[in-house]
Protein backbone atom coordinates (compact mmCIF):
# COMPACT_ATOMS: atom_id res chain seq x y z
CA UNK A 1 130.77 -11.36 77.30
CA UNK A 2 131.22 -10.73 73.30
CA UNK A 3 134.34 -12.58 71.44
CA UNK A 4 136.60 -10.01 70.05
CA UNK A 5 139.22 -11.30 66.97
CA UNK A 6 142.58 -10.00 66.37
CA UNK A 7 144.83 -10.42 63.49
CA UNK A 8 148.83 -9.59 63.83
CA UNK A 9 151.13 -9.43 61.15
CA UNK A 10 154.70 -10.59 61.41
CA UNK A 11 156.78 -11.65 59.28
CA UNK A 12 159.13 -15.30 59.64
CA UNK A 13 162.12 -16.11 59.24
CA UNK A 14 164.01 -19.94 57.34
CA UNK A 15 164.22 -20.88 60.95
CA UNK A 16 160.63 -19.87 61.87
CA UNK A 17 161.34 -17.28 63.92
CA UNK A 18 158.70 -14.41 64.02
CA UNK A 19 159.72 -10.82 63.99
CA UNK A 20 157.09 -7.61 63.13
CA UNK A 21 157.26 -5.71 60.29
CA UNK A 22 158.15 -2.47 59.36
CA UNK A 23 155.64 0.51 60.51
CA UNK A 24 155.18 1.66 56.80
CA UNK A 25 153.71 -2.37 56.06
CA UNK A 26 151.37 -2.46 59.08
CA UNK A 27 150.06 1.38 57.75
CA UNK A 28 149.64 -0.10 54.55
CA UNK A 29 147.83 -3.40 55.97
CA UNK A 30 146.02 -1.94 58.32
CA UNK A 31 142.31 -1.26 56.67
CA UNK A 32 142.13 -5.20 55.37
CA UNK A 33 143.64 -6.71 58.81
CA UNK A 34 140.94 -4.63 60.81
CA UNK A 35 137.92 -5.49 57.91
CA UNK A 36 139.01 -9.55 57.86
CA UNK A 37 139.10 -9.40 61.75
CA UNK A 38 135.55 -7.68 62.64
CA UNK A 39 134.37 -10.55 59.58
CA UNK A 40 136.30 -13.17 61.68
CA UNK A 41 134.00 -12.02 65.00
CA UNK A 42 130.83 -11.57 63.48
CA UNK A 43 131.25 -15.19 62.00
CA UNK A 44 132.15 -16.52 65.41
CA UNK A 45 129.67 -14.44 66.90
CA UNK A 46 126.55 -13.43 65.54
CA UNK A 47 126.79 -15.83 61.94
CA UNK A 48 125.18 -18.86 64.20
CA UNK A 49 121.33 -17.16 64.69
CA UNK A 50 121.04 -16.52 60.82
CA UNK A 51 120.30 -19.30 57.82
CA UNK A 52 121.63 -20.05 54.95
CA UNK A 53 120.47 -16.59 52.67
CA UNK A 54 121.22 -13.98 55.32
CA UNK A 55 124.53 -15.29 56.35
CA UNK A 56 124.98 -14.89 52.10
CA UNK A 57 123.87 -11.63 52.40
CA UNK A 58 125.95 -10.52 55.41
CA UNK A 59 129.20 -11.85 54.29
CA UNK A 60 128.59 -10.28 51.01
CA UNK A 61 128.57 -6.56 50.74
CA UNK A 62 132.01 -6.66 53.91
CA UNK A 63 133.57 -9.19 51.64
CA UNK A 64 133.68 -6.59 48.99
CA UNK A 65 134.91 -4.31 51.15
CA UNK A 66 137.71 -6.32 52.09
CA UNK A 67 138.62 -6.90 48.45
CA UNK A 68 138.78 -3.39 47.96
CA UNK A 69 140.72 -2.65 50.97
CA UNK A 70 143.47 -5.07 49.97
CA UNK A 71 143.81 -3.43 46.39
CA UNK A 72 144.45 -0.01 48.51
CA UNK A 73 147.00 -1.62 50.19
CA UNK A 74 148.19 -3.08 47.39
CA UNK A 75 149.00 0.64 45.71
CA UNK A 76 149.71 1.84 49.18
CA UNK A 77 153.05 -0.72 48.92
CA UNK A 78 153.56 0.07 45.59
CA UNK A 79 153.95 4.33 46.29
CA UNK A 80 156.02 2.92 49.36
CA UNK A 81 158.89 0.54 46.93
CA UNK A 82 158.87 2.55 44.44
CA UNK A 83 162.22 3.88 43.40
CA UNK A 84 163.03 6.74 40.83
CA UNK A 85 164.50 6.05 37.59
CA UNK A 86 168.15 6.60 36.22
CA UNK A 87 166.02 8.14 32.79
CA UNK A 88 163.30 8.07 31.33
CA UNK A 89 162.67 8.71 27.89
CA UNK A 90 159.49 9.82 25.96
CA UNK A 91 158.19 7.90 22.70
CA UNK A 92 159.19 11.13 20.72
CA UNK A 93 163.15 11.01 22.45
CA UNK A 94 162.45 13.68 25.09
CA UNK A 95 164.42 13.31 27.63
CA UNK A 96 161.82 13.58 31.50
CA UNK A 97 164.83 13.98 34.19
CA UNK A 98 162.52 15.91 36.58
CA UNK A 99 160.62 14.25 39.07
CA UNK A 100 157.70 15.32 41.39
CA UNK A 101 156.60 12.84 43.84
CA UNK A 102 153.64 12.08 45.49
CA UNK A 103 150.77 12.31 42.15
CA UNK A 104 147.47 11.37 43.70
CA UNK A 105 144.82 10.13 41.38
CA UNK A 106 141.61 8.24 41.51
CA UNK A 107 141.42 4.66 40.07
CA UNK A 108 138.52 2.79 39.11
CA UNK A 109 137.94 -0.91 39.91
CA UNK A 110 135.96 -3.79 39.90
CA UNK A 111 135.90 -3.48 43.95
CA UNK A 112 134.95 -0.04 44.22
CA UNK A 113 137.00 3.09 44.41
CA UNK A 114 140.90 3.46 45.33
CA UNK A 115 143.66 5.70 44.95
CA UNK A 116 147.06 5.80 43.88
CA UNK A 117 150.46 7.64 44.92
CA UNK A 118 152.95 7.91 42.15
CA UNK A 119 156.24 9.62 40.67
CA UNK A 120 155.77 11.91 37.69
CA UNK A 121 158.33 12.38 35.25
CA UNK A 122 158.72 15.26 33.19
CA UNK A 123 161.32 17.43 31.06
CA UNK A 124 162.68 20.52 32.53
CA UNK A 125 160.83 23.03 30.27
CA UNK A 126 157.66 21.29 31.01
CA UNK A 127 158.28 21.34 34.79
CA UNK A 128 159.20 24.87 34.56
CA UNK A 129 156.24 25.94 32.27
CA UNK A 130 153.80 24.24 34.53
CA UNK A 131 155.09 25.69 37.69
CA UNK A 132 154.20 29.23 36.18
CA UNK A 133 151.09 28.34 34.40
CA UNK A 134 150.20 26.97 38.33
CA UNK A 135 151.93 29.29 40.72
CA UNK A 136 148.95 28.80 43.18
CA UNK A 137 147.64 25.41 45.05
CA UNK A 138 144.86 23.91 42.50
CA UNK A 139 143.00 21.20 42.66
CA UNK A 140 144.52 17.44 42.00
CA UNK A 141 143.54 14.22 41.87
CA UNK A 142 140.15 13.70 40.11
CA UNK A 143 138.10 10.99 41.09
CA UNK A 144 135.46 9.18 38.82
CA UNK A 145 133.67 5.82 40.90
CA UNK A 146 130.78 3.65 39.37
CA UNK A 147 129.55 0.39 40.77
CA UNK A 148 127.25 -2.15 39.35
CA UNK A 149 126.97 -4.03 42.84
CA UNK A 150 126.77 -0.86 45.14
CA UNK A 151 123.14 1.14 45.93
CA UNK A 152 122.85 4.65 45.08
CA UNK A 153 122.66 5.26 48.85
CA UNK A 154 125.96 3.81 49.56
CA UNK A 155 128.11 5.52 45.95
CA UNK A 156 126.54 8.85 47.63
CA UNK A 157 128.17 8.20 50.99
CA UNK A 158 131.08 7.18 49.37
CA UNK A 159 130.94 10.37 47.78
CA UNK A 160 130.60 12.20 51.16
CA UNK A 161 133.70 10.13 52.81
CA UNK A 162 135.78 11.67 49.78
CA UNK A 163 134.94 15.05 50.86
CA UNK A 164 135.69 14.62 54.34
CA UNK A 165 139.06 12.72 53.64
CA UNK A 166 139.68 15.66 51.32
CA UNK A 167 138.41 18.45 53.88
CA UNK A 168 138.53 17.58 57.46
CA UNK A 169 137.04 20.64 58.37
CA UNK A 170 134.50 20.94 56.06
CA UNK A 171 135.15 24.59 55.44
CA UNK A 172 134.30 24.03 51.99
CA UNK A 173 131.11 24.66 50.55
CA UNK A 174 129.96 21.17 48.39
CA UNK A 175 127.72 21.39 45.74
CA UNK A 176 126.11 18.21 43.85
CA UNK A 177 125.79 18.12 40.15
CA UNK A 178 123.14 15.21 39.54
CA UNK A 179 120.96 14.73 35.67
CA UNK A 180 117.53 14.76 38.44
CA UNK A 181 117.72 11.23 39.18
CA UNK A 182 115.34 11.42 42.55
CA UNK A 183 117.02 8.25 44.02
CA UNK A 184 120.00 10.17 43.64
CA UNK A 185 118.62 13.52 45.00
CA UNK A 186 117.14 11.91 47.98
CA UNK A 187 119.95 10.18 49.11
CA UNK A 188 122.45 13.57 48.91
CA UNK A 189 119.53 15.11 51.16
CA UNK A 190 119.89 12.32 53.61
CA UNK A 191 123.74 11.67 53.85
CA UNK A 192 123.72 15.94 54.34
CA UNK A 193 121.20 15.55 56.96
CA UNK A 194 122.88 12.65 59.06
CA UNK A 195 126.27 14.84 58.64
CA UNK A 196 124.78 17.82 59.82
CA UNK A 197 125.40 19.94 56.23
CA UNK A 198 123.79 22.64 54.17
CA UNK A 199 124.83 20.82 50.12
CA UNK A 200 123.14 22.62 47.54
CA UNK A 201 122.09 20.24 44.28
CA UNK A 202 121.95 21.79 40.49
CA UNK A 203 119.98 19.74 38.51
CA UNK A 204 119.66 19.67 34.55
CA UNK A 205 122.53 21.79 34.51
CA UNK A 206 123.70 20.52 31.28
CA UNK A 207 120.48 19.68 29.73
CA UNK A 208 120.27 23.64 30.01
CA UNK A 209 123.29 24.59 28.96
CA UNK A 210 122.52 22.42 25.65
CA UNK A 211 119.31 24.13 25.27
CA UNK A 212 120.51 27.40 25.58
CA UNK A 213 123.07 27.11 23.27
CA UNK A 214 121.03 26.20 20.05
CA UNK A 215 119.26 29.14 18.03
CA UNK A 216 115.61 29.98 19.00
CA UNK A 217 112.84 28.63 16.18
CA UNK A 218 111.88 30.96 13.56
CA UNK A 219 109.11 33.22 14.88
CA UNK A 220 106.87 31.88 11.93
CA UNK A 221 106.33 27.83 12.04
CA UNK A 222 105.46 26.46 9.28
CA UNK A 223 102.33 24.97 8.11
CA UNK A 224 101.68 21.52 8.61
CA UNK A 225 100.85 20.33 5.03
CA UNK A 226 97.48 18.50 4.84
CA UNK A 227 96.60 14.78 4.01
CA UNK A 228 97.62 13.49 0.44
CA UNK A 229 93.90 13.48 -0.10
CA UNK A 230 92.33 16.12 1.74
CA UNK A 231 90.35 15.98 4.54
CA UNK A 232 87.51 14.20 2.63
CA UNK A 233 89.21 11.86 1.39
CA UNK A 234 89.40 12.88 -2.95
CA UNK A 235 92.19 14.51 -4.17
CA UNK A 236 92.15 18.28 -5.02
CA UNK A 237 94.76 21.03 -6.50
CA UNK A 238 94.91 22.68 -2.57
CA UNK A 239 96.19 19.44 -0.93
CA UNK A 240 98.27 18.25 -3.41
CA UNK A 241 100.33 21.07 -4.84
CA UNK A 242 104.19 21.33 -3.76
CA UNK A 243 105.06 23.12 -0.70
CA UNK A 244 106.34 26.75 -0.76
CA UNK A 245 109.29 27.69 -0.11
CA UNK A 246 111.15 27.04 3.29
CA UNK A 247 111.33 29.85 5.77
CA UNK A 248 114.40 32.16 6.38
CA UNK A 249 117.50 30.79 8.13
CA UNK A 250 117.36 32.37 12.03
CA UNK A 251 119.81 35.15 12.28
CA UNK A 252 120.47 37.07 15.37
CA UNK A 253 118.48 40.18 15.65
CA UNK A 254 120.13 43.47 16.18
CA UNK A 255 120.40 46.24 18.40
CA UNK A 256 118.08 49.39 16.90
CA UNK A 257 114.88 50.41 15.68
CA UNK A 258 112.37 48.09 14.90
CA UNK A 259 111.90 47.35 10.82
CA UNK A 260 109.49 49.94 9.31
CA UNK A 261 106.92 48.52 7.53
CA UNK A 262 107.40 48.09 3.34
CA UNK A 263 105.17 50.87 1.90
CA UNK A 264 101.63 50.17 0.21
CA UNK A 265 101.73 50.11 -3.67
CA UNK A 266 99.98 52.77 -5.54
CA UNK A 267 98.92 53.93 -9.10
CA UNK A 268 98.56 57.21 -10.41
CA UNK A 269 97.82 59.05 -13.80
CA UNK A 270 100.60 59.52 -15.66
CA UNK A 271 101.19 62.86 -17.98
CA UNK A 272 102.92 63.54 -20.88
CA UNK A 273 104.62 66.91 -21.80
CA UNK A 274 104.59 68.09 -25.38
CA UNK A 275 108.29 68.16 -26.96
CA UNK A 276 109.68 71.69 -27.45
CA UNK A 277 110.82 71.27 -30.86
């Protein structure tokens, strides 16, 4: 027989009397209820047959968890309450009187990643130039996690998770953008493997692009100048004089012809005519 824990949330009354709480609230308290009570059972349960630095470790990494989850609820209440304003004004007096709900963006904390739902306000010319600058869906809602406490392993699932919440389906194709970090490499291989998905990964894409875009060396390098006192060690005119002069800047080259070589120099005889007079 295993011990199963529940927690139920209700809310009291000056007399004591319990009553539950609204559907929205239990939504929004749902993912730290269900984390505290599976840490409730494995204490009761399974915490007895470890010592003191593995119970440390198992409480640990679903204790974070549970922080996080109760910051998500935490903006999950907040989208729920909150209430549009009779104005708002700009810091350069522009009036924002239009309002588009339900803003989804990424926030970074000290728990891990969560999101946030909230109103946007804007003026009417800026609502109406944005609607036709973006008459078609686009993408919303960047996310940006980092973790000093998490393994690569586990910030690349996380990663996964995202996409799934994002596409259900999967009938996107996901690509991974990584600087060639193997840890990193290996573990998108893995999570695709274990999820049953094809992920392509570019690697040093931007180191390329930043090679590509400087100019190409000049075609002649110049020559290393020798020691300041030669190779035998006393000084002579060769290793000392001043260097020459510094090679052309690098200019694009052309479409055409190649250059024709500058013609050899030549002396001949000269003749001189007798005057008429």
């Amino acid at each position: 027989m295993e011990l199963a824990v529940s927690v139920t949330v209700t809310m009291a009354g000056e007399d004591g009397t319990e009553f539950p709480v609204s559907e929205e609230l239990t939504a929004a308290l749902a993912g730290p209820v269900g984390q505290f009570a599976s840490m409730l059972t494995w204490t009761a349960q399974d915490a007895g047959a470890l010592d003191h630095g593995d119970r440390e470790t198992e409480i640990a990494k679903p204790g974070r968890e549970l922080q996080r989850k109760l910051l998500q609820s935490a903006f999950t209440i907040d989208a729920g309450c909150e209430e549009r304003m009779p104005q708002v004004t700009s810091a350069a007096g522009v009036r924002h009187g239009t309002v588009e709900k339900g803003h989804d963006q990424g926030v970074v904390s000290i728990f891990g990643p969560v999101r946030g739902t909230r109103m946007a306000y804007r003026n009417r010319r800026e609502a109406k130039a944005r609607r036709k600058a973006r008459p078609g869906p686009q993408a919303r809602g960047k996310r940006v996690a980092a973790s000093i406490t998490e393994t690569i392993h586990d910030m690349i699932g996380a990663a996964y998770d995202e996409g799934d919440r994002r596409d259900p389906p999967r009938a996107r194709q996901r690509v991974f953008l990584v600087d060639g970090n193997k840890q990193q490499i290996t573990a998108i291989g893995d999570h695709a493997r274990a999820r049953g998905l094809k992920v392509p990964v570019l690697t040093g894409f931007i180191h390329v692009l930043a090679i590509s875009a400087r100019p190409p060396p000049h075609c002649t390098p110049a020559t290393p100048r020798p020691p300041a006192n030669g190779p035998t060690g006393r000084s002579c005119e060769s290793c000392t004089a001043a260097p020459g002069p510094s090679p052309p800047p690098w200019r694009p080259s052309l479409p055409g012809p190649a250059p024709r070589p500058a013609p050899a120099t030549w002396t001949w005889p000269t003749r001189t005519r007798p005057s008429p007079t």
